[in-house]
Protein backbone atom coordinates (compact mmCIF):
# COMPACT_ATOMS: atom_id res chain seq x y z
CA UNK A 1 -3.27 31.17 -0.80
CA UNK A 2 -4.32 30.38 2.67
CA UNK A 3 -7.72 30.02 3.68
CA UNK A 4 -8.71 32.91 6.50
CA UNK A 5 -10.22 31.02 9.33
CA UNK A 6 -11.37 34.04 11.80
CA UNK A 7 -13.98 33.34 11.80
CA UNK A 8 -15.51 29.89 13.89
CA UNK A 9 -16.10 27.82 10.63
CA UNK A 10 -15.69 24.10 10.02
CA UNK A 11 -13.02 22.48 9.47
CA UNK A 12 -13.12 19.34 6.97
CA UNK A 13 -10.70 16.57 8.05
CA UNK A 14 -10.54 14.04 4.81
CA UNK A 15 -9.47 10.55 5.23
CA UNK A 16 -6.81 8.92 2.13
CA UNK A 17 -5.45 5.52 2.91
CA UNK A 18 -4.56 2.50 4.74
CA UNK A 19 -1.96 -0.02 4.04
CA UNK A 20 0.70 -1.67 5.58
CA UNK A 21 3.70 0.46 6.87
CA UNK A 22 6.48 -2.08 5.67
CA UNK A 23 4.91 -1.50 1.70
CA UNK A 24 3.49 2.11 1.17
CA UNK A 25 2.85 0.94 -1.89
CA UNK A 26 0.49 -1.26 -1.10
CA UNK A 27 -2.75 1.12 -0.24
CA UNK A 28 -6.19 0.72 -0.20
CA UNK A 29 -9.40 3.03 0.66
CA UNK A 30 -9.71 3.92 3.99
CA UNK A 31 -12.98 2.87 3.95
CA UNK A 32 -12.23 -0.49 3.02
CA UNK A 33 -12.02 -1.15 6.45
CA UNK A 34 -15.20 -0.81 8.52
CA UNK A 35 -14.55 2.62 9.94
CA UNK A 36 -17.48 5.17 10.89
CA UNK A 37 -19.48 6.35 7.78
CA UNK A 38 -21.99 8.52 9.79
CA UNK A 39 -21.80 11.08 13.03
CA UNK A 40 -23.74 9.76 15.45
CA UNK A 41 -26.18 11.79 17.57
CA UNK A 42 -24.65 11.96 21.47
CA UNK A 43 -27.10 14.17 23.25
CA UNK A 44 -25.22 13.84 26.55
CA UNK A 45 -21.49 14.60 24.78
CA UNK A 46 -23.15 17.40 23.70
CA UNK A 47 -24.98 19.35 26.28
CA UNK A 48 -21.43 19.05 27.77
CA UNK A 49 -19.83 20.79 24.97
CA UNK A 50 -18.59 24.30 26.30
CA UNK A 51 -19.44 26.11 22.91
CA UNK A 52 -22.87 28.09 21.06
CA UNK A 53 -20.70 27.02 17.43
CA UNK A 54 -23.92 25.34 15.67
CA UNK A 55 -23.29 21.69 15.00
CA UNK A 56 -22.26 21.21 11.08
CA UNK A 57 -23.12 17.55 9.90
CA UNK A 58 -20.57 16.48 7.07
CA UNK A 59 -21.40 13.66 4.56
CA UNK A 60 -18.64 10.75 4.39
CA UNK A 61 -17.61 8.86 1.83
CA UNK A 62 -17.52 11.89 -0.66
CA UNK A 63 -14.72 11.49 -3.44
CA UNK A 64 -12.40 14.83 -3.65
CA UNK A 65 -10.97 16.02 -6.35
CA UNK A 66 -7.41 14.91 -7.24
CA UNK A 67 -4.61 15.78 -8.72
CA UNK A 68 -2.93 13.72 -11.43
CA UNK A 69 0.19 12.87 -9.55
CA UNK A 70 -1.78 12.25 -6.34
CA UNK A 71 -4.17 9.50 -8.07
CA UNK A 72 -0.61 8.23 -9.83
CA UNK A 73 0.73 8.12 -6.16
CA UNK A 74 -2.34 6.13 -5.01
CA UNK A 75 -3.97 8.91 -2.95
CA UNK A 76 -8.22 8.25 -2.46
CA UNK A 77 -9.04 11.48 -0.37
CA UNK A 78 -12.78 10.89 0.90
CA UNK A 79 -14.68 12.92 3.04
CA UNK A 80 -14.79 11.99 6.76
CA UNK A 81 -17.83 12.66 9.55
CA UNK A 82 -15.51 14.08 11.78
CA UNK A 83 -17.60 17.67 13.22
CA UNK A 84 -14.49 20.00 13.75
CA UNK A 85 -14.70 23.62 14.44
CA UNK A 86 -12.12 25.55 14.20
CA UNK A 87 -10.56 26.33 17.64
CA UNK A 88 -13.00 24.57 19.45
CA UNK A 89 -11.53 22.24 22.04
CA UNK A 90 -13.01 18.99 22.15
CA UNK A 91 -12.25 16.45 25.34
CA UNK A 92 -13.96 13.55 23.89
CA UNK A 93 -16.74 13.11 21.80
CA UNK A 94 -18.82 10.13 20.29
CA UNK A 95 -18.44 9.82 16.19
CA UNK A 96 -20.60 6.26 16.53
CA UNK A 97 -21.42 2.85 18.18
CA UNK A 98 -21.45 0.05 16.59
CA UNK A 99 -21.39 -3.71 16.72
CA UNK A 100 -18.80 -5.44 14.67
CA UNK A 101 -19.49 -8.73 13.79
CA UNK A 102 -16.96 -11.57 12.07
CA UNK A 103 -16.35 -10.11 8.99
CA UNK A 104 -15.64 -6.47 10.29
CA UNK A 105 -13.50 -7.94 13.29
CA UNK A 106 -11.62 -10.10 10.88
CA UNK A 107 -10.64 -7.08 8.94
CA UNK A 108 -9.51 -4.62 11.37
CA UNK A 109 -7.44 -7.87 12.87
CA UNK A 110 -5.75 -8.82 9.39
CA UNK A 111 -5.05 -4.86 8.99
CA UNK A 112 -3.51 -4.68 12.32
CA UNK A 113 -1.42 -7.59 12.46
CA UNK A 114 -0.02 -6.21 8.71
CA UNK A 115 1.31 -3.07 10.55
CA UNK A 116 -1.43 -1.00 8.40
CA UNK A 117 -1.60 2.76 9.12
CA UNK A 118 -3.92 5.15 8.23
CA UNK A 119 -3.49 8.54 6.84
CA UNK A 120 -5.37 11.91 7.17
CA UNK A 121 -5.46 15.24 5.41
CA UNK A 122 -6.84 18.84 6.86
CA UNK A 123 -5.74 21.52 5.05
CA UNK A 124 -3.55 19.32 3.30
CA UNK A 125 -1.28 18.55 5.96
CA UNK A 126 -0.97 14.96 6.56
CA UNK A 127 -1.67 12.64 9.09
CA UNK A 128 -0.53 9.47 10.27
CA UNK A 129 -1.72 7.01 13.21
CA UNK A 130 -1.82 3.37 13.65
CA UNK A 131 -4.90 1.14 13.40
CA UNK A 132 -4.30 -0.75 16.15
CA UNK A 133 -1.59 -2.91 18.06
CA UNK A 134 -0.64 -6.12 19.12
CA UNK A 135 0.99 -7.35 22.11
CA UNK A 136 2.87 -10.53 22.80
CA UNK A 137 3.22 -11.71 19.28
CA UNK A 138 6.23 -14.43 18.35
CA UNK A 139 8.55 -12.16 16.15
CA UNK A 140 8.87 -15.59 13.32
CA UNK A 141 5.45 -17.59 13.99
CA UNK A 142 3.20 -14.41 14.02
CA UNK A 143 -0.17 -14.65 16.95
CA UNK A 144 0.53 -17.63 19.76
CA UNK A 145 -1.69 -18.52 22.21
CA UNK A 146 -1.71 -15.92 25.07
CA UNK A 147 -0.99 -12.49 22.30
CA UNK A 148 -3.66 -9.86 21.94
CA UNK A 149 -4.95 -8.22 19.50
CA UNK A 150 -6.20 -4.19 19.43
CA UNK A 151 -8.10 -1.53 18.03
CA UNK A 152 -7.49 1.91 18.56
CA UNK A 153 -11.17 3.31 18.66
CA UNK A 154 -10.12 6.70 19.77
CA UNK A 155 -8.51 10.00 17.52
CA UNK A 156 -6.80 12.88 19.10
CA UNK A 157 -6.13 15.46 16.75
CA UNK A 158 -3.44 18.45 17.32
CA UNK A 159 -4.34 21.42 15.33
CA UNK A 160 -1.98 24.34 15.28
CA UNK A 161 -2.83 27.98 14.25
CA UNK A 162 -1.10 30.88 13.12
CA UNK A 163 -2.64 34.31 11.89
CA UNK A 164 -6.48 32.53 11.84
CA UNK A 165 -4.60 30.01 9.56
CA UNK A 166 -3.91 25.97 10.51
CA UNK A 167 0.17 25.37 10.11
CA UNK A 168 0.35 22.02 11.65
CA UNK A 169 -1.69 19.03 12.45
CA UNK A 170 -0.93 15.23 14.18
CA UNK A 171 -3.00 12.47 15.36
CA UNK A 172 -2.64 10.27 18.00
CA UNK A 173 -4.25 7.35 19.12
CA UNK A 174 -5.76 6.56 22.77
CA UNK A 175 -3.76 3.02 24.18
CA UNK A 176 -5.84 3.50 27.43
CA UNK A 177 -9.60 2.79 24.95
CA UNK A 178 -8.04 0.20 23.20
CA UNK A 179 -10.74 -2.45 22.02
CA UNK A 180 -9.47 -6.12 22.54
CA UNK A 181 -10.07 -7.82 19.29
CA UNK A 182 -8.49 -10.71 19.61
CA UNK A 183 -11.50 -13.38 19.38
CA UNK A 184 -13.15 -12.52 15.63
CA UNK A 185 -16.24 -14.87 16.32
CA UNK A 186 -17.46 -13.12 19.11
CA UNK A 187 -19.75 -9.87 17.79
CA UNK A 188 -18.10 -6.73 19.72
CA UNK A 189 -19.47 -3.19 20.68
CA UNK A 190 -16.78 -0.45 19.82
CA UNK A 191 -17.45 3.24 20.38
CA UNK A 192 -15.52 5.45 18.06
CA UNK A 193 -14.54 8.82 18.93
CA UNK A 194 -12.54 11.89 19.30
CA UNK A 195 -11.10 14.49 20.57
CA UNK A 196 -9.14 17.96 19.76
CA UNK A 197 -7.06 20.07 21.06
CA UNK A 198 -5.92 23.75 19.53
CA UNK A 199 -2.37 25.09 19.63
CA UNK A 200 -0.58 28.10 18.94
CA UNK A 201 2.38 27.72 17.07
CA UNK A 202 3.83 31.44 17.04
CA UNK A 203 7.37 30.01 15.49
CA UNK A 204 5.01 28.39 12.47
CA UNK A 205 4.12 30.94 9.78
CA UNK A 206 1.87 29.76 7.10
CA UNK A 207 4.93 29.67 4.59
CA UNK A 208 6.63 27.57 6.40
CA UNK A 209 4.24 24.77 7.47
CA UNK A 210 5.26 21.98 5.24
CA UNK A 211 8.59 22.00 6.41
CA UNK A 212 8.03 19.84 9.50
CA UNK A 213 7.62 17.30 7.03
CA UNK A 214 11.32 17.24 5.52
CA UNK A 215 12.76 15.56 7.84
CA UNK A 216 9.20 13.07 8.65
CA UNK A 217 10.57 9.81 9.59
CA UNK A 218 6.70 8.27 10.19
CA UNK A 219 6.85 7.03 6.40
CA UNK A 220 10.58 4.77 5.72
CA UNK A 221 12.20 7.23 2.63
CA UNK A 222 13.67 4.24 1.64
CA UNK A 223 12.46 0.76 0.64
CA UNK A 224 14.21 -2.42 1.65
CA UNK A 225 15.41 -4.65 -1.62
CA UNK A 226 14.37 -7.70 -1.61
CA UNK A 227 17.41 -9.14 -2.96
CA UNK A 228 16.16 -12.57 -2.47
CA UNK A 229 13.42 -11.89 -4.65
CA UNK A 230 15.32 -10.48 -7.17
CA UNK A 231 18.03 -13.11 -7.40
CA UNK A 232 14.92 -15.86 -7.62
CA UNK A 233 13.52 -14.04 -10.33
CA UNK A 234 16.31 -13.86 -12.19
CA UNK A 235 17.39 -17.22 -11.93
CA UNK A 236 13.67 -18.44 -12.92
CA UNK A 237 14.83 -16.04 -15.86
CA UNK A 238 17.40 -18.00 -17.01
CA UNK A 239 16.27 -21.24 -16.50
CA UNK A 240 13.16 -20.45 -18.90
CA UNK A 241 15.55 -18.87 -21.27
CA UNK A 242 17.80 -21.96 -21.18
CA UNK A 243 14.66 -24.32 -21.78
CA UNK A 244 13.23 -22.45 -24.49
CA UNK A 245 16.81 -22.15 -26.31
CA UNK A 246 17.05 -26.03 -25.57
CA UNK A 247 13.80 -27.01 -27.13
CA UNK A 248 14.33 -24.66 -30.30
CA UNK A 249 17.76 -25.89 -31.07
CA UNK A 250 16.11 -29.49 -30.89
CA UNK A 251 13.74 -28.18 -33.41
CA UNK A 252 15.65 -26.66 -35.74
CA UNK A 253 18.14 -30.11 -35.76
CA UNK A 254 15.30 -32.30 -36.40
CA UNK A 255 13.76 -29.57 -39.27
CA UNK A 256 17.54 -29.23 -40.55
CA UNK A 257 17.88 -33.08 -40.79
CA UNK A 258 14.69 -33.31 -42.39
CA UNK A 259 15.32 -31.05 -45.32
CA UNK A 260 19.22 -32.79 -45.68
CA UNK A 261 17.68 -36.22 -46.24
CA UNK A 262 15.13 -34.79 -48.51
CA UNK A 263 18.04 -33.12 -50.72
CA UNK A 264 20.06 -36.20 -50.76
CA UNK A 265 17.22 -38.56 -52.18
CA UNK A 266 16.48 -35.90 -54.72
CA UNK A 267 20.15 -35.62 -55.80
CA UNK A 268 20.02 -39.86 -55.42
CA UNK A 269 16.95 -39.42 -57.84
CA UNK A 270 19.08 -37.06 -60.31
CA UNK A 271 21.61 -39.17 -60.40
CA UNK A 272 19.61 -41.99 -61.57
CA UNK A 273 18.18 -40.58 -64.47
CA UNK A 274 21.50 -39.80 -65.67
């Protein structure tokens, strides 16, 4: 059943994943990289807030409860610190400031140059955005001299309503406050924020919100086979197979000799008596 949101109430955005886009797979906690864990307090951004909605701090980090097939599937659904209200337009505002040093830089830059996305949940309809980018980079030999490396600092969520309900959601990210990332040893100031902007989707009834999704190409449906993995593999395969057939036919001749030379010197022995 939908939730009736009439009312000016919060709404929770939850953070799931990151990996790399070429292996969904692969996924790890959103956290893992050194995103905001706290709301910072912006007095400025918000005297210039055009609202009386009261402010609603929301704890990060929070585990949420899962389903079995979405734990199977690798979902970790946190809380985020993200202060959304519902159809309350936000132009930009500050979620923190901070100083990354070498570690933090080095992970956002590793993330970024693996093509790692990020994905989002509000009313569990999914979102998907890029960490960052990275521009003139050799296509075979990776970062060259002269390529860049960026963070995208900034969220723009796209809420849709219908009836007092949310039917649709995106996020983008903000190329114009890209943070230049490309020298890890040099400690860099990055403000994170957001913004949101409501919608009215009067085509969009709440029964029909997840099919926008069917025909999502943000996700590949398909993975690419790796057949030169696969034929390696094999091939390693059969090689230990032929080896270990080798050295226990070698066995067995030298056991099967033994016990022959051991029955003819007792028949020798027999016959000797005789």
């Amino acid at each position: 059943m939908p939730s009736s949101n009439i009312h000016p109430t919060a709404v929770h955005i939850v953070v799931n994943k990151v990996g790399p886009f070429n292996n969904p797979t692969e996924t790890y906690r959103y956290y893992s990289l050194p995103y905001c864990h706290t709301h910072d307090d912006d007095e400025e951004a918000l005297a210039a807030l055009d609202t009386d909605i009261p402010r609603q701090k929301r704890e990060a980090r929070l585990q949420q409860k899962q389903r079995l097939g979405e734990s199977i599937a690798g979902d970790r659904r946190e809380t985020a610190p993200f202060e959304i209200t519902f159809k309350d337009n936000i132009d930009w505002r500050l979620l923190c400031k901070t100083v990354l040093g070498p570690d933090e830089l080095t992970k956002f830059k590793d993330a970024i140059h693996n093509s790692y996305f990020f994905e989002m949940f509000v009313e569990d309809l999914p979102m998907w955005g890029y960490v960052g980018d990275v521009s003139d980079e050799d296509v075979l030999l990776g970062e060259v001299e002269g390529s860049k490396t960026y963070l995208f600092p900034h969220l723009h969520f796209k809420l849709g309503t219908n009836e007092g309900n949310i039917v649709s959601a995106t996020v983008t990210t903000d190329s114009d406050r890209r943070v230049d990332i490309t020298d890890t040893n040099k400690p860099t100031e990055v403000q994170f924020s957001y913004s949101v902007d409501w919608v009215w989707e009067k085509h969009l009834p709440w029964k029909y919100r997840m099919t926008r999704y069917h025909d999502s190409r943000f996700l590949p449906s398909s993975f690419e086979i790796h057949w030169l993995s696969i034929i390696n593999s094999f091939v390693l395969v059969l090689l230990l197979t032929a080896f270990l057939t080798i050295i226990l036919m070698r066995v067995l001749k030298n056991d099967f000799s033994r016990y022959m030379e051991l029955d003819e010197e007792t028949m020798e022995e027999e016959e000797v008596r005789d």
